[in-house]
N, C-alpha and C. Protein backbone atom coordinates (compact mmCIF):
# COMPACT_ATOMS: atom_id res chain seq x y z
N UNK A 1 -113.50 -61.22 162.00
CA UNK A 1 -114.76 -61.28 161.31
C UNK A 1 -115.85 -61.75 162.27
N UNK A 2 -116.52 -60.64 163.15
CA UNK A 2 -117.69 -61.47 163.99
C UNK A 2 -118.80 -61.17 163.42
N UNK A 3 -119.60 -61.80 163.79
CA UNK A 3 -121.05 -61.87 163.32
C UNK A 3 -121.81 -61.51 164.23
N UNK A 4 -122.57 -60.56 164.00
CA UNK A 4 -124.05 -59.59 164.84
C UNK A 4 -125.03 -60.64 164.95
N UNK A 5 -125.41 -60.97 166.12
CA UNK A 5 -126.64 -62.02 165.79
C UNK A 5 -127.46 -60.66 166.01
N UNK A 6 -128.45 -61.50 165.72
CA UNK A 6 -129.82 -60.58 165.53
C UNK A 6 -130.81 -59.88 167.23
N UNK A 7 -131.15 -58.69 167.56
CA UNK A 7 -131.97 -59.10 168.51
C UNK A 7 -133.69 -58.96 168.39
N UNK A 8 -134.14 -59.61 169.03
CA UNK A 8 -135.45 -59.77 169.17
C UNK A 8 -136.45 -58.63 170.35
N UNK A 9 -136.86 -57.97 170.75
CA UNK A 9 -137.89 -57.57 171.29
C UNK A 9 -138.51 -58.27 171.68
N UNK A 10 -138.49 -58.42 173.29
CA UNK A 10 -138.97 -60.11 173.87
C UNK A 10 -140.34 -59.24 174.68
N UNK A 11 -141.98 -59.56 174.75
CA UNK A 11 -142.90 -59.67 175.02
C UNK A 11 -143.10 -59.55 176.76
N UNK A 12 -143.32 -58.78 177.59
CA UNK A 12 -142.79 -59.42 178.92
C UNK A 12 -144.16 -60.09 179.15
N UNK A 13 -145.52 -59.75 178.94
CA UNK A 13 -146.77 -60.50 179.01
C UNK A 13 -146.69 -62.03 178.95
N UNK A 14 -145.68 -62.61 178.63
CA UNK A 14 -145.97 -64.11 178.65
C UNK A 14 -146.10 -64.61 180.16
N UNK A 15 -145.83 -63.88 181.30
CA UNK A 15 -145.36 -64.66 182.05
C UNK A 15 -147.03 -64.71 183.22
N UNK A 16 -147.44 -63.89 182.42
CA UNK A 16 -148.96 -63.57 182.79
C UNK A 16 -150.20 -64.60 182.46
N UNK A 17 -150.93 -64.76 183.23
CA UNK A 17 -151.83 -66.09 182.32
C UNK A 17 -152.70 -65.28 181.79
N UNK A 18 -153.27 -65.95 180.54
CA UNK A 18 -154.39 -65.84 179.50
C UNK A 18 -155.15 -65.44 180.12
N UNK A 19 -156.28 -64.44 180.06
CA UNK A 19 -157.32 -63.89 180.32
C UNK A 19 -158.39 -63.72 179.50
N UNK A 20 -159.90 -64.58 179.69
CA UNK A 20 -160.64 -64.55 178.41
C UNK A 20 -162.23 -64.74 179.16
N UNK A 21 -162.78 -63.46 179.31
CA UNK A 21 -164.26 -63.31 179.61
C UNK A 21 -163.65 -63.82 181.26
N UNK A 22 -163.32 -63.05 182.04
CA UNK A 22 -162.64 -63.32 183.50
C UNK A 22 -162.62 -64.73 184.16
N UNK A 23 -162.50 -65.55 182.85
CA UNK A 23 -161.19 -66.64 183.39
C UNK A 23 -159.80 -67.12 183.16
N UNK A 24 -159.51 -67.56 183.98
CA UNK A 24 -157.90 -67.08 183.94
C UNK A 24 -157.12 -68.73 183.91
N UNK A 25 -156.01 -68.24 182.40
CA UNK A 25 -155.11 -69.63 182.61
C UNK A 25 -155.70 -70.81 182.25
N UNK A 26 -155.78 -72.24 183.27
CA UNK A 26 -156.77 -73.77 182.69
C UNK A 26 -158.12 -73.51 182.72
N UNK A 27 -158.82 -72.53 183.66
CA UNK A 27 -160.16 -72.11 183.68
C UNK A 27 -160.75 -71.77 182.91
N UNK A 28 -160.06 -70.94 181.51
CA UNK A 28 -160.48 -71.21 179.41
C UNK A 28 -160.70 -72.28 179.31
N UNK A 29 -159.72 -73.35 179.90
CA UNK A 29 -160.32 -74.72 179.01
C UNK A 29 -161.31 -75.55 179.85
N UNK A 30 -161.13 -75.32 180.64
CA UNK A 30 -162.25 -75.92 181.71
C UNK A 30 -163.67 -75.34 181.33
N UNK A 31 -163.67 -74.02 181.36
CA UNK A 31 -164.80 -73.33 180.32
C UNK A 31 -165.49 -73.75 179.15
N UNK A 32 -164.27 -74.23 178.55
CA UNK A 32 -165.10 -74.39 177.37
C UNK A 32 -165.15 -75.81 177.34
N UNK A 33 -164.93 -76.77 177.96
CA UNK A 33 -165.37 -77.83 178.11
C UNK A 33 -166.78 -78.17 178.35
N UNK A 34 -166.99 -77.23 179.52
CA UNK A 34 -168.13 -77.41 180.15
C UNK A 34 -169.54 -77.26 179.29
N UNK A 35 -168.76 -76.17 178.19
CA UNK A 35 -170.22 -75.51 177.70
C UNK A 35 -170.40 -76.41 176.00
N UNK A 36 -168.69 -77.09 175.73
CA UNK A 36 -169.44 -77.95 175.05
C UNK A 36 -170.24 -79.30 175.02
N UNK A 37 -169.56 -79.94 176.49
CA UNK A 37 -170.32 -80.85 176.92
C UNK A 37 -171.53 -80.63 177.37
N UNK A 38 -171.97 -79.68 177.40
CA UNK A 38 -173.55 -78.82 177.79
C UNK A 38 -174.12 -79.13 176.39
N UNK A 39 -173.57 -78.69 175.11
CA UNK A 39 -174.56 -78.27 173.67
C UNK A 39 -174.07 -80.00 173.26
N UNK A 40 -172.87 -81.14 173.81
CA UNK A 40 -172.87 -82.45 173.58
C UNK A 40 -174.35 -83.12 173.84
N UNK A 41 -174.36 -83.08 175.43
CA UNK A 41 -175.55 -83.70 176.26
C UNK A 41 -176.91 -83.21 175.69
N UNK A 42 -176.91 -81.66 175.60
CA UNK A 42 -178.40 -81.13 175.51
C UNK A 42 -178.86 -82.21 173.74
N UNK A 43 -177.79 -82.23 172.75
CA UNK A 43 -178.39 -82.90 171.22
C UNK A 43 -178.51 -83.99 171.36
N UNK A 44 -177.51 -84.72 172.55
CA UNK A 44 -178.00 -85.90 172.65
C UNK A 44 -179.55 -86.31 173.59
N UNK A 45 -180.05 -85.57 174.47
CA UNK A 45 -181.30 -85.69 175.24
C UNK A 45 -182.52 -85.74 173.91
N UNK A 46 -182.19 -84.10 173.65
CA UNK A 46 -183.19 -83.32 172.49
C UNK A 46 -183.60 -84.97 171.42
N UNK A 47 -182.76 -85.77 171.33
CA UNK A 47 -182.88 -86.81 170.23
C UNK A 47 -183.35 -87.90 170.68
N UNK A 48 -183.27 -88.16 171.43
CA UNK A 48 -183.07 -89.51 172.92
C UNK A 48 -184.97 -89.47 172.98
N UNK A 49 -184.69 -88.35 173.76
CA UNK A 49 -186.44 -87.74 174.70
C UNK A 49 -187.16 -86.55 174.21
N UNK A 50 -186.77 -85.41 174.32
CA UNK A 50 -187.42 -84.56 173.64
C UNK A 50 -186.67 -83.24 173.46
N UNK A 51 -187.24 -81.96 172.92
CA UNK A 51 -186.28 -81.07 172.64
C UNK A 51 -186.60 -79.50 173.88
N UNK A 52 -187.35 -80.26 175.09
CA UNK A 52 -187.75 -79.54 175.67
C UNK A 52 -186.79 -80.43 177.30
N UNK A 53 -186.22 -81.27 176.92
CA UNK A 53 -185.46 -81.98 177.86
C UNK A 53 -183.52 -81.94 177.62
N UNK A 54 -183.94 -81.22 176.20
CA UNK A 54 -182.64 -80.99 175.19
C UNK A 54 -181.84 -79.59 176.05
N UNK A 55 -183.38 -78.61 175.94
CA UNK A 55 -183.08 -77.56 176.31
C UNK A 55 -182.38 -77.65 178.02
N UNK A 56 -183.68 -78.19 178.92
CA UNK A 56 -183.25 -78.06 179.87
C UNK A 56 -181.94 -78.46 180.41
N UNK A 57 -181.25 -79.74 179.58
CA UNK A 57 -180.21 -80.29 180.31
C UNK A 57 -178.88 -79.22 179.71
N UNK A 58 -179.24 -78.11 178.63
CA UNK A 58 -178.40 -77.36 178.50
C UNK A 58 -177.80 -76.42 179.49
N UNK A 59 -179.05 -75.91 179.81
CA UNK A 59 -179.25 -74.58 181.10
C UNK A 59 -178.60 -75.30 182.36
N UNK A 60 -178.96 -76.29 182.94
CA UNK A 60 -178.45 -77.21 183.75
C UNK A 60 -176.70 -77.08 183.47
N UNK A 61 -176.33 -78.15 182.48
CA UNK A 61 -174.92 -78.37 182.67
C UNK A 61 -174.05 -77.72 182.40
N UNK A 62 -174.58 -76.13 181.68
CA UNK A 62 -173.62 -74.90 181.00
C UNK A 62 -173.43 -74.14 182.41
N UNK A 63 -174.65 -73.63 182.96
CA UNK A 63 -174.35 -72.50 184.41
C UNK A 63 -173.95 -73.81 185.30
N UNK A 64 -174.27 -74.80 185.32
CA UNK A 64 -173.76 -75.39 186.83
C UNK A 64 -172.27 -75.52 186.35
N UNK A 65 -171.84 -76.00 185.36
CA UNK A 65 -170.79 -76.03 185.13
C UNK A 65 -169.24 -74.78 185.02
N UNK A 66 -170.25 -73.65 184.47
CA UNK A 66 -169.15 -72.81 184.53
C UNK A 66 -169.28 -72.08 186.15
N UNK A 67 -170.73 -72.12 186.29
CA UNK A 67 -170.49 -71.88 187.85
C UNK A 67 -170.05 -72.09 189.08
N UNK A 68 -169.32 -74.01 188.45
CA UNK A 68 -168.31 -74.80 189.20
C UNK A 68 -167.03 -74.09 188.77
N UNK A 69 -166.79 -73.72 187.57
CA UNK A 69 -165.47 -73.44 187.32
C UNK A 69 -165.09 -71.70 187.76
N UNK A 70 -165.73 -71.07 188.23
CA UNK A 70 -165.78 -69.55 188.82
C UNK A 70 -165.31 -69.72 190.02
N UNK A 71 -165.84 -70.96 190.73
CA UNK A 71 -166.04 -71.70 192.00
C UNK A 71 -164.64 -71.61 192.07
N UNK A 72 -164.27 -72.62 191.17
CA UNK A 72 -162.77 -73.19 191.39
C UNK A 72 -161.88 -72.19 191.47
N UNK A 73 -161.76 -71.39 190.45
CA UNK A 73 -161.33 -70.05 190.24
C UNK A 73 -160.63 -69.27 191.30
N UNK A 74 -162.02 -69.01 192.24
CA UNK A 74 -161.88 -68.43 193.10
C UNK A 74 -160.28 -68.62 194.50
N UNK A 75 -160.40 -70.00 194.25
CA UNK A 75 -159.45 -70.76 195.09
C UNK A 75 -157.61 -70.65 194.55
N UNK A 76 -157.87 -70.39 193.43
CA UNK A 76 -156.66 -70.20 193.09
C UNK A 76 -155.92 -70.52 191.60
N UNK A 77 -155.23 -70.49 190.95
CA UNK A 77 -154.60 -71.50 189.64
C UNK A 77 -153.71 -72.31 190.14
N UNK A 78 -153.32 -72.23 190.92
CA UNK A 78 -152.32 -73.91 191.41
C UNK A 78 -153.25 -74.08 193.01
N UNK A 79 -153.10 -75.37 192.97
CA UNK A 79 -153.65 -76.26 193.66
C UNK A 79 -152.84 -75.82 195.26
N UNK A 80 -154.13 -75.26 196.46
CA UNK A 80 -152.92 -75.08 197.59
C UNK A 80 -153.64 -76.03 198.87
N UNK A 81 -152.88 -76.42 199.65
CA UNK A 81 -153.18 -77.53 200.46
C UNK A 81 -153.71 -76.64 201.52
N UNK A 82 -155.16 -77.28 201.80
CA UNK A 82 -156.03 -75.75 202.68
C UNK A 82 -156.48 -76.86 204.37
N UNK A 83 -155.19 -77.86 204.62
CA UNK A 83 -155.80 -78.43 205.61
C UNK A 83 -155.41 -78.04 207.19
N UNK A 84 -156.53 -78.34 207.64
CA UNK A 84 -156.28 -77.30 209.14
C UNK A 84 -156.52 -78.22 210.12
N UNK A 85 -156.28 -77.94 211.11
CA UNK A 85 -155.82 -78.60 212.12
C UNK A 85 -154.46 -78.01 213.27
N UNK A 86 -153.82 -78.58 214.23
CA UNK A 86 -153.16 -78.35 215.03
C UNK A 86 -152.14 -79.29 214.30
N UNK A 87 -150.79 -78.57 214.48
CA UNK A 87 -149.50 -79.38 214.33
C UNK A 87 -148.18 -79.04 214.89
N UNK A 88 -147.61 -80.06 215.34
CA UNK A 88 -146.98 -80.09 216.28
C UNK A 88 -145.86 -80.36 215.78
N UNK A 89 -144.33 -79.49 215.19
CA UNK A 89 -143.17 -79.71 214.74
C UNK A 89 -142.52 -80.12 215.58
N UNK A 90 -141.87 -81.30 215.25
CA UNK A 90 -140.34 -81.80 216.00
C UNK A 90 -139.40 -80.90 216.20
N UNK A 91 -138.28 -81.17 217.13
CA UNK A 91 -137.33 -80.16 217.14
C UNK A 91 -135.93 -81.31 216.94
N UNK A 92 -135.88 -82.24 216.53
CA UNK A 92 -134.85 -82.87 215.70
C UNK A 92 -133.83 -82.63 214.79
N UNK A 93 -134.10 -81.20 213.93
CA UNK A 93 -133.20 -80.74 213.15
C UNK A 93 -132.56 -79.50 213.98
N UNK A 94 -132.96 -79.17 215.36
CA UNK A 94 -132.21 -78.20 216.25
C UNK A 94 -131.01 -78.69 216.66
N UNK A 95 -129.67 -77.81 216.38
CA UNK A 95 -128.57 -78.66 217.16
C UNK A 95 -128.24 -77.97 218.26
N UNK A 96 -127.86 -78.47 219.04
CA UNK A 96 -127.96 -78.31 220.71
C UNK A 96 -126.40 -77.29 220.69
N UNK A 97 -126.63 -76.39 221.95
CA UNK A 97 -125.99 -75.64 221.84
C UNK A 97 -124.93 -75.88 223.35
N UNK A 98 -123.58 -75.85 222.68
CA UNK A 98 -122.72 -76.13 223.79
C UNK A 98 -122.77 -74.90 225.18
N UNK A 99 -122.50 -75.53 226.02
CA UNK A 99 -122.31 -74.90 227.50
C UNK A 99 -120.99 -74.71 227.19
């Protein structure tokens, strides 16, 4: 008496990152951080000082911001170590070769 498990139709797209208005992966949420802390700051100015200081600090922290995150973008989705310089490997893990 065996039992059929069931199968599923597995998606192969998962292994792909999210793509939404050409940013890719944490750069959605970094996105939309930016642009709500943009419409945060601008209601808090607009109330503070005026609604012409509201505006500006919108325009300000929405493009500088997503224009930081395009920035970032550009560099990669995982973090790669871009330091340069000269380096000079040991040869310590070489084992010497008999005569």
């Amino acid at each position: 008496m065996e039992r059929e498990h069931p199968t599923f139709n597995v998606y192969k797209g998962l292994q792909k990152p999210l793509i939404f208005k050409g940013l890719k992966g944490k750069f959605i949420y970094i996105g939309a951080g930016c642009a709500i802390g943009a419409l945060l700051s601008s209601v808090i100015i607009s109330n503070i000082i005026s609604y012409t200081w509201g505006g500006i600090t919108l325009c300000i922290v929405m493009f500088g911001g997503l224009s930081l995150t395009v920035h970032l973008q550009k560099k990669g989705l995982h973090k790669k170590d871009k330091s340069k310089g000269i380096y000079i490997e040991s040869r310590i893990f070489l084992k010497e070769r008999k005569k």
